[in-house]
PDB file of N, CA and C in Angstrom:
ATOM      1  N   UNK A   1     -54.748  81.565  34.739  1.00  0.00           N
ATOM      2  CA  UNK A   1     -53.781  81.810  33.694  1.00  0.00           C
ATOM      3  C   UNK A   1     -53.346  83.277  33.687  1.00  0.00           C
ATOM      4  N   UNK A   2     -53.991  83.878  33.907  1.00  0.00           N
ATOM      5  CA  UNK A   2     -53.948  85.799  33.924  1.00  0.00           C
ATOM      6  C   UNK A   2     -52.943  85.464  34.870  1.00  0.00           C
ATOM      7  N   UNK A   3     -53.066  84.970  36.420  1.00  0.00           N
ATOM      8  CA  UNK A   3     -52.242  85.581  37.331  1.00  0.00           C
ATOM      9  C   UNK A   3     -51.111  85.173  37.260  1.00  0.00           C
ATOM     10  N   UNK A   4     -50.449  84.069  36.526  1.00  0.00           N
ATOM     11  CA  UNK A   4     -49.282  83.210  36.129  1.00  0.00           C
ATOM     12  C   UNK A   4     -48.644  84.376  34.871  1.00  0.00           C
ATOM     13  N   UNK A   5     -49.448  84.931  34.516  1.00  0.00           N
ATOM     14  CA  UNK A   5     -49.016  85.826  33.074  1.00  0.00           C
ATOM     15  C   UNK A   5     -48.150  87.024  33.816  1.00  0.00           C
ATOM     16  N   UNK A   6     -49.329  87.551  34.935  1.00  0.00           N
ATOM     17  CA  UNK A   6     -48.907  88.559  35.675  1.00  0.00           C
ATOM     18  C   UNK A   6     -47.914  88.428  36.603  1.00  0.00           C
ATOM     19  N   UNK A   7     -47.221  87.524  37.371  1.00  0.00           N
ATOM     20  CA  UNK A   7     -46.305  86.756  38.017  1.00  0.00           C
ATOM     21  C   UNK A   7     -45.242  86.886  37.003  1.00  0.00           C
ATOM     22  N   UNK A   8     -45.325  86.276  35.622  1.00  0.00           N
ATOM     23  CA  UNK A   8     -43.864  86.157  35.076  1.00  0.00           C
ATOM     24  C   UNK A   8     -43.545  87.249  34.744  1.00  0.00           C
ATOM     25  N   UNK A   9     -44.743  88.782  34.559  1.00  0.00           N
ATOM     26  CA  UNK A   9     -44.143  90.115  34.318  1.00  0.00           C
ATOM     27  C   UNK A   9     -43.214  90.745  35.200  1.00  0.00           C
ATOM     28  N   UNK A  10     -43.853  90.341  36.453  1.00  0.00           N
ATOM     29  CA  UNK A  10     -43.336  90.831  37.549  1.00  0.00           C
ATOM     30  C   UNK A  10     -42.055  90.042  37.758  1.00  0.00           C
ATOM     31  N   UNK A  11     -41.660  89.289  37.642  1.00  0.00           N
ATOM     32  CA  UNK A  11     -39.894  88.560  37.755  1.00  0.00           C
ATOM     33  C   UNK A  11     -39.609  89.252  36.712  1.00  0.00           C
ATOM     34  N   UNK A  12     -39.657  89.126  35.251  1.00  0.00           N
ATOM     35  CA  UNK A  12     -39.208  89.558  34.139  1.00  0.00           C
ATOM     36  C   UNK A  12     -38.840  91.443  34.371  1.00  0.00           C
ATOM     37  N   UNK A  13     -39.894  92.044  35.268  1.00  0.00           N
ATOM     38  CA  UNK A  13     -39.255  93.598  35.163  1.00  0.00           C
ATOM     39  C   UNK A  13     -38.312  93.141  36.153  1.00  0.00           C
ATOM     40  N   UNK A  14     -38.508  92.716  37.802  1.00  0.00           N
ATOM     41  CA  UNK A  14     -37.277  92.787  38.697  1.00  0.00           C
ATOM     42  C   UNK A  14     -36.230  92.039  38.151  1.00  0.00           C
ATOM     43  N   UNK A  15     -35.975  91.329  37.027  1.00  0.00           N
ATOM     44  CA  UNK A  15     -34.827  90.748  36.514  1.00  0.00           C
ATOM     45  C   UNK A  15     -34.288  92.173  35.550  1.00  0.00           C
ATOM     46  N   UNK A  16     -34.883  92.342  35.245  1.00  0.00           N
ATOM     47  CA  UNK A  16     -34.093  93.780  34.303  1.00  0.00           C
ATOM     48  C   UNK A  16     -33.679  95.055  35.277  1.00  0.00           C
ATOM     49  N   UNK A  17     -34.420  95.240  36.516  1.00  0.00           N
ATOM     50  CA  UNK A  17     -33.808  96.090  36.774  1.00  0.00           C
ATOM     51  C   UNK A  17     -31.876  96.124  37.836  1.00  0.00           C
ATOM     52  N   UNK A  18     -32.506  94.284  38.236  1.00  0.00           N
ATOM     53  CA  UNK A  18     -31.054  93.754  38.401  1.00  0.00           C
ATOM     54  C   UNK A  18     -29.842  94.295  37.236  1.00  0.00           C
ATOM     55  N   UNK A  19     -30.288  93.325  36.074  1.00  0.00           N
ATOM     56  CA  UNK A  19     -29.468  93.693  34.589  1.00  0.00           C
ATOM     57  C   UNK A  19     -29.116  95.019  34.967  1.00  0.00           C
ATOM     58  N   UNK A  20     -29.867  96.085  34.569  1.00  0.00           N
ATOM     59  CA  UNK A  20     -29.277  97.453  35.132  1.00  0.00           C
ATOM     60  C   UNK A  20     -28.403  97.858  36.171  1.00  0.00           C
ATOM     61  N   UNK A  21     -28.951  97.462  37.058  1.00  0.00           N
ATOM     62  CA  UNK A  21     -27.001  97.531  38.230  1.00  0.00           C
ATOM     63  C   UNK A  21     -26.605  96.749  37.842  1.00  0.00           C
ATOM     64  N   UNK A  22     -26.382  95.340  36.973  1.00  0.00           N
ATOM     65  CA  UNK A  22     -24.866  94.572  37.082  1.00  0.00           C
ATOM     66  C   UNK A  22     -24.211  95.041  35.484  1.00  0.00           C
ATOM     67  N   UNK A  23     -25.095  96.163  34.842  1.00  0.00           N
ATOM     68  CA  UNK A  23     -24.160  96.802  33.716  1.00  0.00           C
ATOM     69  C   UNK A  23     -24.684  95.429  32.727  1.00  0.00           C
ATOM     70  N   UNK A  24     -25.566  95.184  32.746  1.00  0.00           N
ATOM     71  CA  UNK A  24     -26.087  93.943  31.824  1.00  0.00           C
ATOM     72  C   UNK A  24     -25.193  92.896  31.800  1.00  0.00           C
ATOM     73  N   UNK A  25     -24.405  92.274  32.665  1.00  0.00           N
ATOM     74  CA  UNK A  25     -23.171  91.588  32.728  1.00  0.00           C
ATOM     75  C   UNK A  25     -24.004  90.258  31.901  1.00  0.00           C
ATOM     76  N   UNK A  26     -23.160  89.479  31.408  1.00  0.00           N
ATOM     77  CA  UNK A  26     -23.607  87.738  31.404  1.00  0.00           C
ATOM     78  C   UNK A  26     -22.979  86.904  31.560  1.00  0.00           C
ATOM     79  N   UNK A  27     -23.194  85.715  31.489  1.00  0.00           N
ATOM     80  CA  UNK A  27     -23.364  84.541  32.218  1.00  0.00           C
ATOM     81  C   UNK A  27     -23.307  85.026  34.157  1.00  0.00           C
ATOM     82  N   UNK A  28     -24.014  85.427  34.275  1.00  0.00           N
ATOM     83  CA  UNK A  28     -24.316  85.949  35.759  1.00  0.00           C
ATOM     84  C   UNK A  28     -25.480  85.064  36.686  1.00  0.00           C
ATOM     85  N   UNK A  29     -26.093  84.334  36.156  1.00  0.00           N
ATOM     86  CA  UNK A  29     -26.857  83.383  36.755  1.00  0.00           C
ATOM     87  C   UNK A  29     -27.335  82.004  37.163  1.00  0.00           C
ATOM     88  N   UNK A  30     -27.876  81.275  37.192  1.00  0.00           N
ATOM     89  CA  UNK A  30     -27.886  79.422  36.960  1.00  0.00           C
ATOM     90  C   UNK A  30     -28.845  79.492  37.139  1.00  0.00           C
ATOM     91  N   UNK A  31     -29.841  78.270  36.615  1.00  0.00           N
ATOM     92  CA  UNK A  31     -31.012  78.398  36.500  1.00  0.00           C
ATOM     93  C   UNK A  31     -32.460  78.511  37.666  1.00  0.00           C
ATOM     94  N   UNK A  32     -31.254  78.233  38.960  1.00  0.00           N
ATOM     95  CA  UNK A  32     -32.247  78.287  40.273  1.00  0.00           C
ATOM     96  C   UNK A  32     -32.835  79.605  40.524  1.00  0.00           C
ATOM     97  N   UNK A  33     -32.233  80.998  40.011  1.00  0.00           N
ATOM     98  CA  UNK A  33     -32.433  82.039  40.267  1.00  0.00           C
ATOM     99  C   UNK A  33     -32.426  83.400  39.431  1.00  0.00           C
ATOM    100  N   UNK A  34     -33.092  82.035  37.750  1.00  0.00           N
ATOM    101  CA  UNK A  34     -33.311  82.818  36.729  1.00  0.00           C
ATOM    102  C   UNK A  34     -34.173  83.215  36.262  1.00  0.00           C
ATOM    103  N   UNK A  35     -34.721  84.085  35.406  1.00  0.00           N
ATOM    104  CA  UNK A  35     -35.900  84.603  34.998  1.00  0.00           C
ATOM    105  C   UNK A  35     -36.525  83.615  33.661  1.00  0.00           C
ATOM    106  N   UNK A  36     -37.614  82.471  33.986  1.00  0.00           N
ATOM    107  CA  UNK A  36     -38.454  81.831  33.244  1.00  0.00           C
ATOM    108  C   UNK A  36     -38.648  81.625  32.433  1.00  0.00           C
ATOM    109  N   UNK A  37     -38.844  83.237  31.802  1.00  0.00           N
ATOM    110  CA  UNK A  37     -39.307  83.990  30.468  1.00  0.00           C
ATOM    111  C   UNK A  37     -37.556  84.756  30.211  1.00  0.00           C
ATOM    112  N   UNK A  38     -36.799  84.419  30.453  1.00  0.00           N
ATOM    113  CA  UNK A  38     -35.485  84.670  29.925  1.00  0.00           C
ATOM    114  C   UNK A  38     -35.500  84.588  28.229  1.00  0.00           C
ATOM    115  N   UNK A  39     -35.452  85.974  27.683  1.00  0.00           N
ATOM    116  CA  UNK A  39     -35.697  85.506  26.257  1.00  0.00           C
ATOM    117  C   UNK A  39     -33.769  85.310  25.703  1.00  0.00           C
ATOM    118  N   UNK A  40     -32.959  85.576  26.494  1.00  0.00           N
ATOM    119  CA  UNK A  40     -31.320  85.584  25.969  1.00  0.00           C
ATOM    120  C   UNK A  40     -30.699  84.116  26.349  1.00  0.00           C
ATOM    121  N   UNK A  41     -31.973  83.270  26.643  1.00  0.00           N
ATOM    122  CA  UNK A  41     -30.864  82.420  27.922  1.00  0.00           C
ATOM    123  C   UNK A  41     -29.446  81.472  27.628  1.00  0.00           C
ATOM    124  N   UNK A  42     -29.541  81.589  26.001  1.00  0.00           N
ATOM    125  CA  UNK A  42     -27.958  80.727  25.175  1.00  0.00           C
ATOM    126  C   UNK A  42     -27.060  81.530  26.611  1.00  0.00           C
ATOM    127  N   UNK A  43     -27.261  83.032  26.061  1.00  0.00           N
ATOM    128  CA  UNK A  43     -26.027  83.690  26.597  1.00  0.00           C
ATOM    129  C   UNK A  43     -26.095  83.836  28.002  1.00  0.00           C
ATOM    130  N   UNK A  44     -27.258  84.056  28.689  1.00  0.00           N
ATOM    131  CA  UNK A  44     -27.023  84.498  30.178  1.00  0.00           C
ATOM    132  C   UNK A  44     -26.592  83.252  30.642  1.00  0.00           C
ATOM    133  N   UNK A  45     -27.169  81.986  30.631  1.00  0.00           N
ATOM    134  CA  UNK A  45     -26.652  80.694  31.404  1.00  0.00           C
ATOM    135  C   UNK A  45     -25.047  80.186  30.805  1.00  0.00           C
ATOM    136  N   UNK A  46     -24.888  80.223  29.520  1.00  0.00           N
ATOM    137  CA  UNK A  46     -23.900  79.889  29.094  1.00  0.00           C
ATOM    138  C   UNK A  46     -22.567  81.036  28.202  1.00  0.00           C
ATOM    139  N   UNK A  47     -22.741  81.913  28.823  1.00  0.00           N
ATOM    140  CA  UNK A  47     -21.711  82.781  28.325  1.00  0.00           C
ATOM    141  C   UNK A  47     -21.649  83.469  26.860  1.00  0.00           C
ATOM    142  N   UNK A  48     -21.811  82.845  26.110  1.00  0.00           N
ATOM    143  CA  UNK A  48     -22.064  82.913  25.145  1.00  0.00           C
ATOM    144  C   UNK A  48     -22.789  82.401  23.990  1.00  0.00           C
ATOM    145  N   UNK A  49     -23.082  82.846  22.539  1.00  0.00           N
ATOM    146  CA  UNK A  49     -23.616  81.925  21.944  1.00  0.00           C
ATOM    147  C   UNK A  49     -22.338  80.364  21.356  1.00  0.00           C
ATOM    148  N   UNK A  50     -21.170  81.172  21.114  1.00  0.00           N
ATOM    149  CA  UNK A  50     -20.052  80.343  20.809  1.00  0.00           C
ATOM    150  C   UNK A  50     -19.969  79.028  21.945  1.00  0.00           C
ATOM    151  N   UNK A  51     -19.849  79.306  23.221  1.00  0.00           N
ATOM    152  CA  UNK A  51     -19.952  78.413  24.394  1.00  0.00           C
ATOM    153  C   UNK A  51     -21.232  77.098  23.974  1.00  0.00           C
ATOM    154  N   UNK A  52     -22.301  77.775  23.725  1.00  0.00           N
ATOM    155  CA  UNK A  52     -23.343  77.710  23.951  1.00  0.00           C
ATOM    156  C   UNK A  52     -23.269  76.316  22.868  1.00  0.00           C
ATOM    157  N   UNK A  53     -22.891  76.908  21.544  1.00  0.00           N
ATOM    158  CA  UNK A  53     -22.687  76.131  20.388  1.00  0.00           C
ATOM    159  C   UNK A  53     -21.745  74.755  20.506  1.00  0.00           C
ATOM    160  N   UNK A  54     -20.489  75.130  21.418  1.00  0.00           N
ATOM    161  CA  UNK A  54     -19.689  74.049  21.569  1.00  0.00           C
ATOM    162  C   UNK A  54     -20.079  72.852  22.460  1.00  0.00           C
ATOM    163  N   UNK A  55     -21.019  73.685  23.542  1.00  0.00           N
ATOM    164  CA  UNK A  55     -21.289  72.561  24.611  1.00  0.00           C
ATOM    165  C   UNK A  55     -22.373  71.677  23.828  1.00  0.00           C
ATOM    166  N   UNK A  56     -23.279  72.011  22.790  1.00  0.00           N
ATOM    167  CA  UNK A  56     -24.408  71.163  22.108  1.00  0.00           C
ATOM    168  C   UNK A  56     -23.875  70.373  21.265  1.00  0.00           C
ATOM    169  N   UNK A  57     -22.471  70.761  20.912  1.00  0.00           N
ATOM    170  CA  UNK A  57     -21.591  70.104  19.729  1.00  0.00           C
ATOM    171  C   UNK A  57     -21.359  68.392  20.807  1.00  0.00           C
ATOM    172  N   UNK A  58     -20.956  68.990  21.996  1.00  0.00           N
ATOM    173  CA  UNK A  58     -20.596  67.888  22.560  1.00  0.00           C
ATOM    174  C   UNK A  58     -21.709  67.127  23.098  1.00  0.00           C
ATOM    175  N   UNK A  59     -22.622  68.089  23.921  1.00  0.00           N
ATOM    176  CA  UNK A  59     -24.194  66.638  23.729  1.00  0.00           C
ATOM    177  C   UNK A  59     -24.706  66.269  22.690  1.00  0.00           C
ATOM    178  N   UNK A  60     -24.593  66.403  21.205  1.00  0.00           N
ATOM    179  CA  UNK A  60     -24.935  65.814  20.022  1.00  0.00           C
ATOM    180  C   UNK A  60     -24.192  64.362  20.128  1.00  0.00           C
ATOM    181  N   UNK A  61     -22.645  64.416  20.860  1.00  0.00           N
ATOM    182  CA  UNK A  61     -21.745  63.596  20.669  1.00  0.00           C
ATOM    183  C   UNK A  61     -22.261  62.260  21.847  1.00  0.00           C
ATOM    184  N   UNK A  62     -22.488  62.913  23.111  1.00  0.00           N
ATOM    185  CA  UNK A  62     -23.465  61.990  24.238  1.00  0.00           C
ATOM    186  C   UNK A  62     -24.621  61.222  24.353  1.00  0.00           C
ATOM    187  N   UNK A  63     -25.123  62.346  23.507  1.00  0.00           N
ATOM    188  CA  UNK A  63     -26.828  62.322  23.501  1.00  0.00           C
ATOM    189  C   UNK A  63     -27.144  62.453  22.221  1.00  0.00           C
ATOM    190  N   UNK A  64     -27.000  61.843  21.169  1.00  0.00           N
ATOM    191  CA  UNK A  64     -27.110  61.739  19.787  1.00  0.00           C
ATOM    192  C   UNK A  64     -29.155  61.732  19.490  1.00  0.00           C
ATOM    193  N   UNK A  65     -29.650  60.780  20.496  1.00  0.00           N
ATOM    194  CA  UNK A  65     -30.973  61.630  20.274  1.00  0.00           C
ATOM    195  C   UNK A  65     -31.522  62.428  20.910  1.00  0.00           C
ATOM    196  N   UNK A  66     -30.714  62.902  21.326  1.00  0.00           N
ATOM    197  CA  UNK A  66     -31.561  64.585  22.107  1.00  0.00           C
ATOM    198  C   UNK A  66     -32.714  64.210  23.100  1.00  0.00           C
ATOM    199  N   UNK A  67     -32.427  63.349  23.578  1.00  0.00           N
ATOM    200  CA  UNK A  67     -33.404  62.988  24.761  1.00  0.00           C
ATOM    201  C   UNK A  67     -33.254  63.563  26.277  1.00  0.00           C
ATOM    202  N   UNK A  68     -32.510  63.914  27.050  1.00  0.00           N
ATOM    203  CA  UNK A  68     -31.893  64.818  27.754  1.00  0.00           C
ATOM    204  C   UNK A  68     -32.254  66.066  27.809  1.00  0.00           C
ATOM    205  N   UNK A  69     -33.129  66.505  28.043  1.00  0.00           N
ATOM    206  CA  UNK A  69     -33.198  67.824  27.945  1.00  0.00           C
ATOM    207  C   UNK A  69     -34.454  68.657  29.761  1.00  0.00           C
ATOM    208  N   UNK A  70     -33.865  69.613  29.347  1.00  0.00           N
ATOM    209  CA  UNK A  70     -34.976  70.395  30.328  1.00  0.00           C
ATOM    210  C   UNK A  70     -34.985  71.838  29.864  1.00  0.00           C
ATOM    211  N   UNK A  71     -36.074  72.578  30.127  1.00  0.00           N
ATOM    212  CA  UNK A  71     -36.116  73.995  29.465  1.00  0.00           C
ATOM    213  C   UNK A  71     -35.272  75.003  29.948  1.00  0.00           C
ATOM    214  N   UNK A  72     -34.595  75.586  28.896  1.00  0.00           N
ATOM    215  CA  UNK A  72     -33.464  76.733  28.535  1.00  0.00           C
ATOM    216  C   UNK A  72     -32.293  75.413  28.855  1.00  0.00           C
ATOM    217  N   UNK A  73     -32.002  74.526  28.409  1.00  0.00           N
ATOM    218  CA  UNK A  73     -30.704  74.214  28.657  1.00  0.00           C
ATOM    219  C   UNK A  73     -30.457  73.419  27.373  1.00  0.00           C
ATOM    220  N   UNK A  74     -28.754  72.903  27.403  1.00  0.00           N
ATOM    221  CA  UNK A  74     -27.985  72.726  26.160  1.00  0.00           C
ATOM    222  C   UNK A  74     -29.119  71.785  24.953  1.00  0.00           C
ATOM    223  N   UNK A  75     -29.686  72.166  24.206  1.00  0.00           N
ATOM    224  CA  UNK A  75     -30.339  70.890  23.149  1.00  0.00           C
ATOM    225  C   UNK A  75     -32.169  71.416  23.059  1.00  0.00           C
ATOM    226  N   UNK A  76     -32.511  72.146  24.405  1.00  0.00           N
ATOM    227  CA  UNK A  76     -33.826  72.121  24.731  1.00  0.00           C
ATOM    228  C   UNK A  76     -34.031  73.006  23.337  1.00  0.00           C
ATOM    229  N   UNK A  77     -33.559  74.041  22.594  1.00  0.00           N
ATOM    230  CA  UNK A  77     -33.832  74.814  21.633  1.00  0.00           C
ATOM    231  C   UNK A  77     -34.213  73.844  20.357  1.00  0.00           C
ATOM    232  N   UNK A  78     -33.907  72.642  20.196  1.00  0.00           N
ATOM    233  CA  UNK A  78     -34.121  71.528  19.208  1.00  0.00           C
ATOM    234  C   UNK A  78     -35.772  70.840  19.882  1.00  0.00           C
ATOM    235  N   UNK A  79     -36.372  71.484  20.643  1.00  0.00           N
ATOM    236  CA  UNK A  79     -37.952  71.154  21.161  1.00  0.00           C
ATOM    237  C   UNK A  79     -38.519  71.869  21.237  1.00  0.00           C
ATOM    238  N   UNK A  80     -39.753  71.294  21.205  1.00  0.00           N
ATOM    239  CA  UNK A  80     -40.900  72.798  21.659  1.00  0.00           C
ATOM    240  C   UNK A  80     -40.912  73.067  22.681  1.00  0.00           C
ATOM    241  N   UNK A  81     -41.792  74.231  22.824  1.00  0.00           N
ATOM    242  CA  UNK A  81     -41.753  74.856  23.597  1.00  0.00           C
ATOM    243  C   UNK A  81     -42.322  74.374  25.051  1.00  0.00           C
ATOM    244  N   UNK A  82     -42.710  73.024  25.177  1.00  0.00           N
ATOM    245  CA  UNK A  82     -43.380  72.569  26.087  1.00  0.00           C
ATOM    246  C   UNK A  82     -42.827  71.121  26.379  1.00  0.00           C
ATOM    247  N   UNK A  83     -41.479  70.708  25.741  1.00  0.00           N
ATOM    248  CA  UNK A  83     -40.885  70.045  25.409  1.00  0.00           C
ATOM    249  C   UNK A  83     -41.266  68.559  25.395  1.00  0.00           C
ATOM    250  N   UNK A  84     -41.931  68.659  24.717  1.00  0.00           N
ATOM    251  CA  UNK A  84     -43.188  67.198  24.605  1.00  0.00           C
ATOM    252  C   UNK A  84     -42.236  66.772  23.266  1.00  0.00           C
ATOM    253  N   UNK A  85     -42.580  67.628  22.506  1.00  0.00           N
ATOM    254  CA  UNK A  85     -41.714  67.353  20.839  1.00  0.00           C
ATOM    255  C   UNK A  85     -40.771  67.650  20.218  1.00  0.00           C
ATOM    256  N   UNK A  86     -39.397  66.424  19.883  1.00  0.00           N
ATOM    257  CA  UNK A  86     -38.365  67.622  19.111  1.00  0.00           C
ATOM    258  C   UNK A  86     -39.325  68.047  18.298  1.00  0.00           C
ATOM    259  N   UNK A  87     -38.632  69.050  17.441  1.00  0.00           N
ATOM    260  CA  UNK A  87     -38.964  69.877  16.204  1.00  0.00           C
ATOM    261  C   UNK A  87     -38.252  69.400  15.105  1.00  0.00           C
ATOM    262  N   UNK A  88     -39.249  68.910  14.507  1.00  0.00           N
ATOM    263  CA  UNK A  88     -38.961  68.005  12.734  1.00  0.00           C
ATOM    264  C   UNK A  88     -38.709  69.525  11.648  1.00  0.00           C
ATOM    265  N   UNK A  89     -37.431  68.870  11.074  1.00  0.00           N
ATOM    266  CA  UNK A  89     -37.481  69.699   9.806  1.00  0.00           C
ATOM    267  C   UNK A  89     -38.482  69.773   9.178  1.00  0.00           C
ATOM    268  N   UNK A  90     -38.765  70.684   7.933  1.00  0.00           N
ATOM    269  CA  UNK A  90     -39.535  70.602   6.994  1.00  0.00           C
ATOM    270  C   UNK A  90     -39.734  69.511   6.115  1.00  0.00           C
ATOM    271  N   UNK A  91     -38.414  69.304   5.512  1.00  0.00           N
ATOM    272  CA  UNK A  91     -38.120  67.135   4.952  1.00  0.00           C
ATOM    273  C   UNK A  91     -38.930  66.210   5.582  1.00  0.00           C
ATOM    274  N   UNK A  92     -38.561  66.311   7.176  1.00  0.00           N
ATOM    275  CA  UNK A  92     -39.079  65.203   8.146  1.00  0.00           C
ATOM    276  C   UNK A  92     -40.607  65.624   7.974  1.00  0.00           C
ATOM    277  N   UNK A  93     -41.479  66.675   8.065  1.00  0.00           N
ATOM    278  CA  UNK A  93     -42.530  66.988   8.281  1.00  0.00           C
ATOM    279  C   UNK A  93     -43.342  66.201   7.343  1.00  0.00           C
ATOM    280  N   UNK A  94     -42.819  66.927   5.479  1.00  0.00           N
ATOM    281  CA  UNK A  94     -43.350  66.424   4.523  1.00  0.00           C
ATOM    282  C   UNK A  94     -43.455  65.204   4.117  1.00  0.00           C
ATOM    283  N   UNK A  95     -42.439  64.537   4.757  1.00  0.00           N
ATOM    284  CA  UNK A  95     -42.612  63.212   4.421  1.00  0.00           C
ATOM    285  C   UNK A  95     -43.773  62.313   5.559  1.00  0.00           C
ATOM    286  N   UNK A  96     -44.002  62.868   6.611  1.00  0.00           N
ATOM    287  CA  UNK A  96     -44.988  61.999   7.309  1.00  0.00           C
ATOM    288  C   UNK A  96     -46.175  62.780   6.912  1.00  0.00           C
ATOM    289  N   UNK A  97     -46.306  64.226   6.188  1.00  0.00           N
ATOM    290  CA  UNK A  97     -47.788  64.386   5.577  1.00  0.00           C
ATOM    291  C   UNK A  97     -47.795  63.447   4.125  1.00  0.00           C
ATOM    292  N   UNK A  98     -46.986  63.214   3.423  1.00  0.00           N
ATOM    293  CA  UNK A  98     -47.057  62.196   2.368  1.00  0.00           C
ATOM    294  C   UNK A  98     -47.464  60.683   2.798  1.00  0.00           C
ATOM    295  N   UNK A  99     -46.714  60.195   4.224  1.00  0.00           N
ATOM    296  CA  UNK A  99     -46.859  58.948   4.332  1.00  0.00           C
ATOM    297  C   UNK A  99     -48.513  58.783   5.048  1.00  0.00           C
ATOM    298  N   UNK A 100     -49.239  59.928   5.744  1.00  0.00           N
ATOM    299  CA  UNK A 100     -50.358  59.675   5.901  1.00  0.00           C
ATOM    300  C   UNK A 100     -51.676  59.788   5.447  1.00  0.00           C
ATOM    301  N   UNK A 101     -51.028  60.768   4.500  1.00  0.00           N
ATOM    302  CA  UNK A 101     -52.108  60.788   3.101  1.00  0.00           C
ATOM    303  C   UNK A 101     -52.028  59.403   2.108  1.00  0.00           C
ATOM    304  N   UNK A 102     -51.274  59.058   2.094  1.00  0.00           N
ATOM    305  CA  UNK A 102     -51.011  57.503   1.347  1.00  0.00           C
ATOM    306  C   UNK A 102     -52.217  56.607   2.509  1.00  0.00           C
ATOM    307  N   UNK A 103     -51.534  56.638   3.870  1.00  0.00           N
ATOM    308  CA  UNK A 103     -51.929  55.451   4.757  1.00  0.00           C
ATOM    309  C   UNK A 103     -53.689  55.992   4.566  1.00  0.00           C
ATOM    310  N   UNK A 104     -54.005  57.181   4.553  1.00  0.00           N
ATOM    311  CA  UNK A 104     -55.499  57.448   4.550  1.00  0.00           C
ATOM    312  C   UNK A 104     -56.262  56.762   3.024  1.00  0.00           C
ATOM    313  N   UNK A 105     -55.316  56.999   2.314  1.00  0.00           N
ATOM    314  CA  UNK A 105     -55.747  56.556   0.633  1.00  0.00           C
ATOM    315  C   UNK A 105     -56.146  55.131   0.800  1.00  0.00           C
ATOM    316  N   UNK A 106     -55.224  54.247   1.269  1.00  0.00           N
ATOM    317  CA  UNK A 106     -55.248  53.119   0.983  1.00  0.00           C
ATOM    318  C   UNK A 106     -56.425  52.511   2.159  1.00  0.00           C
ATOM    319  N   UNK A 107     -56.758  52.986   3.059  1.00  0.00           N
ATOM    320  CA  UNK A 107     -57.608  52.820   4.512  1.00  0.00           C
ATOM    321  C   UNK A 107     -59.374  52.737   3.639  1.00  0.00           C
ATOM    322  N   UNK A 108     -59.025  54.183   3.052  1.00  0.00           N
ATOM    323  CA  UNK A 108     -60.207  54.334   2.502  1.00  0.00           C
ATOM    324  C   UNK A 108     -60.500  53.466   1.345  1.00  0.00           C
ATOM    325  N   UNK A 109     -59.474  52.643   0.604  1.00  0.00           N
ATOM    326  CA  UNK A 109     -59.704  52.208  -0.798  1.00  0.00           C
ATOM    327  C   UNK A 109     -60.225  50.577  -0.645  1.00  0.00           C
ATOM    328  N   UNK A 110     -59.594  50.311   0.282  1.00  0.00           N
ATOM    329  CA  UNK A 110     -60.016  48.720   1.548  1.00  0.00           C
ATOM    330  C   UNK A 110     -61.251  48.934   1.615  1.00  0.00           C
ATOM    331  N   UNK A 111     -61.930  50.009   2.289  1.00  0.00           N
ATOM    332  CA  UNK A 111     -62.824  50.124   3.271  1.00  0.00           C
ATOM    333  C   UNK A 111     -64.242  50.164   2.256  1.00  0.00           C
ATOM    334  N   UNK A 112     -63.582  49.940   1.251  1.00  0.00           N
ATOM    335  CA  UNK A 112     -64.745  50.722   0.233  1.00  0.00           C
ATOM    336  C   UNK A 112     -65.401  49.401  -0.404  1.00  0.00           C
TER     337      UNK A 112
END
C-alpha cells in the first residue's frame, strides 16, 4: 500500500510539472494519460464545470439510474469513492436507519 501511495505521488508531481509548461491549460487530456489522483477532473477531462454539468444533464436523461459509470467520468461524482455505492441523500439515509430500527424492534419483539 505505501508503494501504490508513493507511485501516485510521483505521477501527481510529473503531472504538475507538465501543467506548468502547458500554462495550466484545460481540457488537455483523456483519461488514458491522466493523473489518477486528478483532484480538478470535472474540468481537465471536460472543459469545464458548465460542460461538465450539461453532459450529466443529458446522462440523467439516458441513464436515469446512474448505473453507467467509471471513475472521474460524467455521473461517477453521484458514487463513492470506490464506486460500489451511489451516495444516498440524507432523506434516503434516514429513512433506511428508521426502517431498520423498526425491522430490529419487531425481530426482537417475535423472538421474545
Amino acid at each position: 500500500m505505501e508503494t501504490q501511495k508513493l507511485i501516485a505521488a510521483d505521477i501527481t508531481s510529473r503531472i504538475q510539472i507538465l501543467d506548468t509548461l502547458s500554462n495550466n491549460a484545460l481540457f488537455d487530456s483523456y483519461l488514458n494519460e491522466a493523473d489518477p489522483n486528478e483532484p480538478n477532473w470535472k474540468q481537465r477531462y471536460f472543459g469545464s464545470q458548465a460542460m461538465y454539468d450539461r453532459l450529466k444533464s443529458i446522462k440523467q436523461v439516458v441513464d436515469p439510474q446512474g448505473l453507467f459509470i467509471c471513475k472521474h467520468w460524467v455521473g461517477s461524482d453521484d458514487w463513492t469513492s470506490d464506486l460500489n455505492c451511489p451516495i444516498l441523500s440524507i432523506s434516503i439515509k434516514l429513512s433506511l436507519t428508521w426502517s431498520f430500527i423498526l425491522m430490529e424492534f419487531f425481530i426482537l419483539k417475535t423472538s421474545v
